[in-house]
Structures are given as structure tokens and as C-alpha cells.
Protein backbone atom coordinates (compact mmCIF):
# COMPACT_ATOMS: atom_id res chain seq x y z
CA UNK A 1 8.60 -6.46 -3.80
CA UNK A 2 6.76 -4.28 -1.29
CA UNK A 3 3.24 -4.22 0.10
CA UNK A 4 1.51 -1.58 1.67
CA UNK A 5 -1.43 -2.91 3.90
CA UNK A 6 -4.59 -0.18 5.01
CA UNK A 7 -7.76 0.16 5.54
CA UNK A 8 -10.60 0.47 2.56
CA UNK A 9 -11.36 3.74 2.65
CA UNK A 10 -10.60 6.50 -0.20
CA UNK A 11 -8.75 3.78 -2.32
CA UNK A 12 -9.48 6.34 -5.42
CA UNK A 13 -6.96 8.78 -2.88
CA UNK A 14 -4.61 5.96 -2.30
CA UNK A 15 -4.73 5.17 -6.52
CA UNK A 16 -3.86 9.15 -7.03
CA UNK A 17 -0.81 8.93 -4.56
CA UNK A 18 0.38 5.78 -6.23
CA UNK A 19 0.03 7.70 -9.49
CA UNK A 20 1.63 11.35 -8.36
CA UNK A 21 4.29 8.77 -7.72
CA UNK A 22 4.20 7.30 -11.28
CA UNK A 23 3.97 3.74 -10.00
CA UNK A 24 3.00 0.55 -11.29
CA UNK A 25 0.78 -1.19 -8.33
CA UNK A 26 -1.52 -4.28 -7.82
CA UNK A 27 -4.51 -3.88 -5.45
CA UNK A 28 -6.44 -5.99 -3.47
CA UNK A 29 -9.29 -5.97 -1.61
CA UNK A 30 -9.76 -8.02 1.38
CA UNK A 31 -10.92 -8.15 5.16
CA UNK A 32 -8.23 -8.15 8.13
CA UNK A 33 -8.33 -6.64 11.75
CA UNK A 34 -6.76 -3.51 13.34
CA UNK A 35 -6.40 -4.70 17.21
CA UNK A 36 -9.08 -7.12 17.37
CA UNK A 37 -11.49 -5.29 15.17
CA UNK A 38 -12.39 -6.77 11.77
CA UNK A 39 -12.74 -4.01 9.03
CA UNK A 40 -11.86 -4.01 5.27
CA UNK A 41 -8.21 -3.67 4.19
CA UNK A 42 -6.60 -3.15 0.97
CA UNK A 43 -2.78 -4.35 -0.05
CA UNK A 44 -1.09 -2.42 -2.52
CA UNK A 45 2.20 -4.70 -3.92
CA UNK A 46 4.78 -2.55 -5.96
CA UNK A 47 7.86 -3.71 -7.92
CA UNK A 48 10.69 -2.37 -9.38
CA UNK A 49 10.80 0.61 -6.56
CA UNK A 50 13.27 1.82 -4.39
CA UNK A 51 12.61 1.59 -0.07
CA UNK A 52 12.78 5.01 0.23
CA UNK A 53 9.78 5.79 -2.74
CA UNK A 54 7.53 3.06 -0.88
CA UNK A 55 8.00 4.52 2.38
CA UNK A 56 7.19 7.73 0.97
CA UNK A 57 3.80 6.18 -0.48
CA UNK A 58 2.90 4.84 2.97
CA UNK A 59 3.46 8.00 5.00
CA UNK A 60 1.57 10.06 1.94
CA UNK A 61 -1.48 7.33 2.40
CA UNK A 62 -1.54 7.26 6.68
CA UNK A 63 -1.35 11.21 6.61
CA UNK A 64 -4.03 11.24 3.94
CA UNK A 65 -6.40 8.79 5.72
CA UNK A 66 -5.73 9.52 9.43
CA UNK A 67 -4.72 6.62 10.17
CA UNK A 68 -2.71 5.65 13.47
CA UNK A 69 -0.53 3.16 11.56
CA UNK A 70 -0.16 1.24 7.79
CA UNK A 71 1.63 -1.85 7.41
CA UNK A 72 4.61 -1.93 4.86
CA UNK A 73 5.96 -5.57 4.23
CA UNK A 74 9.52 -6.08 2.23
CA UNK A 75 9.66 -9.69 -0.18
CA UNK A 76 12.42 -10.72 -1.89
CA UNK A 77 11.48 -11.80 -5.33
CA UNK A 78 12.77 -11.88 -8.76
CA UNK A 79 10.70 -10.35 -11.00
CA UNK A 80 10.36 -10.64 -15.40
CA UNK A 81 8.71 -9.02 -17.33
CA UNK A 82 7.12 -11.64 -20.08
């Protein structure tokens, strides 16, 4: 499992990169900090997804926000579908 971590801000951008993608995705909302400074964040988890796709995602969503940097976390995990 992968999860993207970024700031809140054009989530309906990040949701149509996730979907020109055709990918299945969780969000959350939340707050975290960016070098001291508190702001609102949102984590993205995918599944079933290659490295390579994900890290695709992440650059897509940084370029599209301007951001300096995203966080991308790897999980091992076993995943069913019930």
C-alpha cells in the first residue's frame, strides 16, 4: 500500500489525477506541518498499484500544486477484497 501525503489545496485536481490514472484511492483530511508550520494536509492511500504508477501520481500532484516537496510512504500489507 502507498500513501501520498500534501497539502489541502485543489484536492478536486488531485481527485482528477488519481482518476486520469484510473485509480482506486482513499482520502483523508487532516492537519500536519511543512517545516514547523501547521497547515492542512491530505493522504491519499492506493492499493493494488505498481511503484512506478504512484510515483507518477505524486510528481503529476507536486507539479500541479507547486509544491517544493510531497511525501510518498511504501506499507506492506495484504490486502482482500470481501
Amino acid at each position: 500500500m502507498y500513501r501520498i501525503v500534501t497539502e489541502e489545496k485543489n484536492v478536486e485536481g488531485i481527485k482528477a489525477a488519481l482518476a486520469a490514472f484510473d485509480l482506486d484511492f482513499t482520502l483523508f483530511r487532516g492537519i500536519g506541518s511543512w517545516r514547523g508550520k501547521e497547515e492542512r494536509s491530505v493522504a491519499v492511500e492506493l492499493d493494488r498499484v505498481s511503484r512506478e504508477t504512484v510515483e507518477d501520481v505524486a510528481r503529476r500532484i507536486k507539479a500541479m500544486n507547486d509544491q517544493e516537496a510531497i511525501l510518498l510512504q511504501e506499507f506492506p500489507t495484504k490486502t482482500d477484497i470481501v
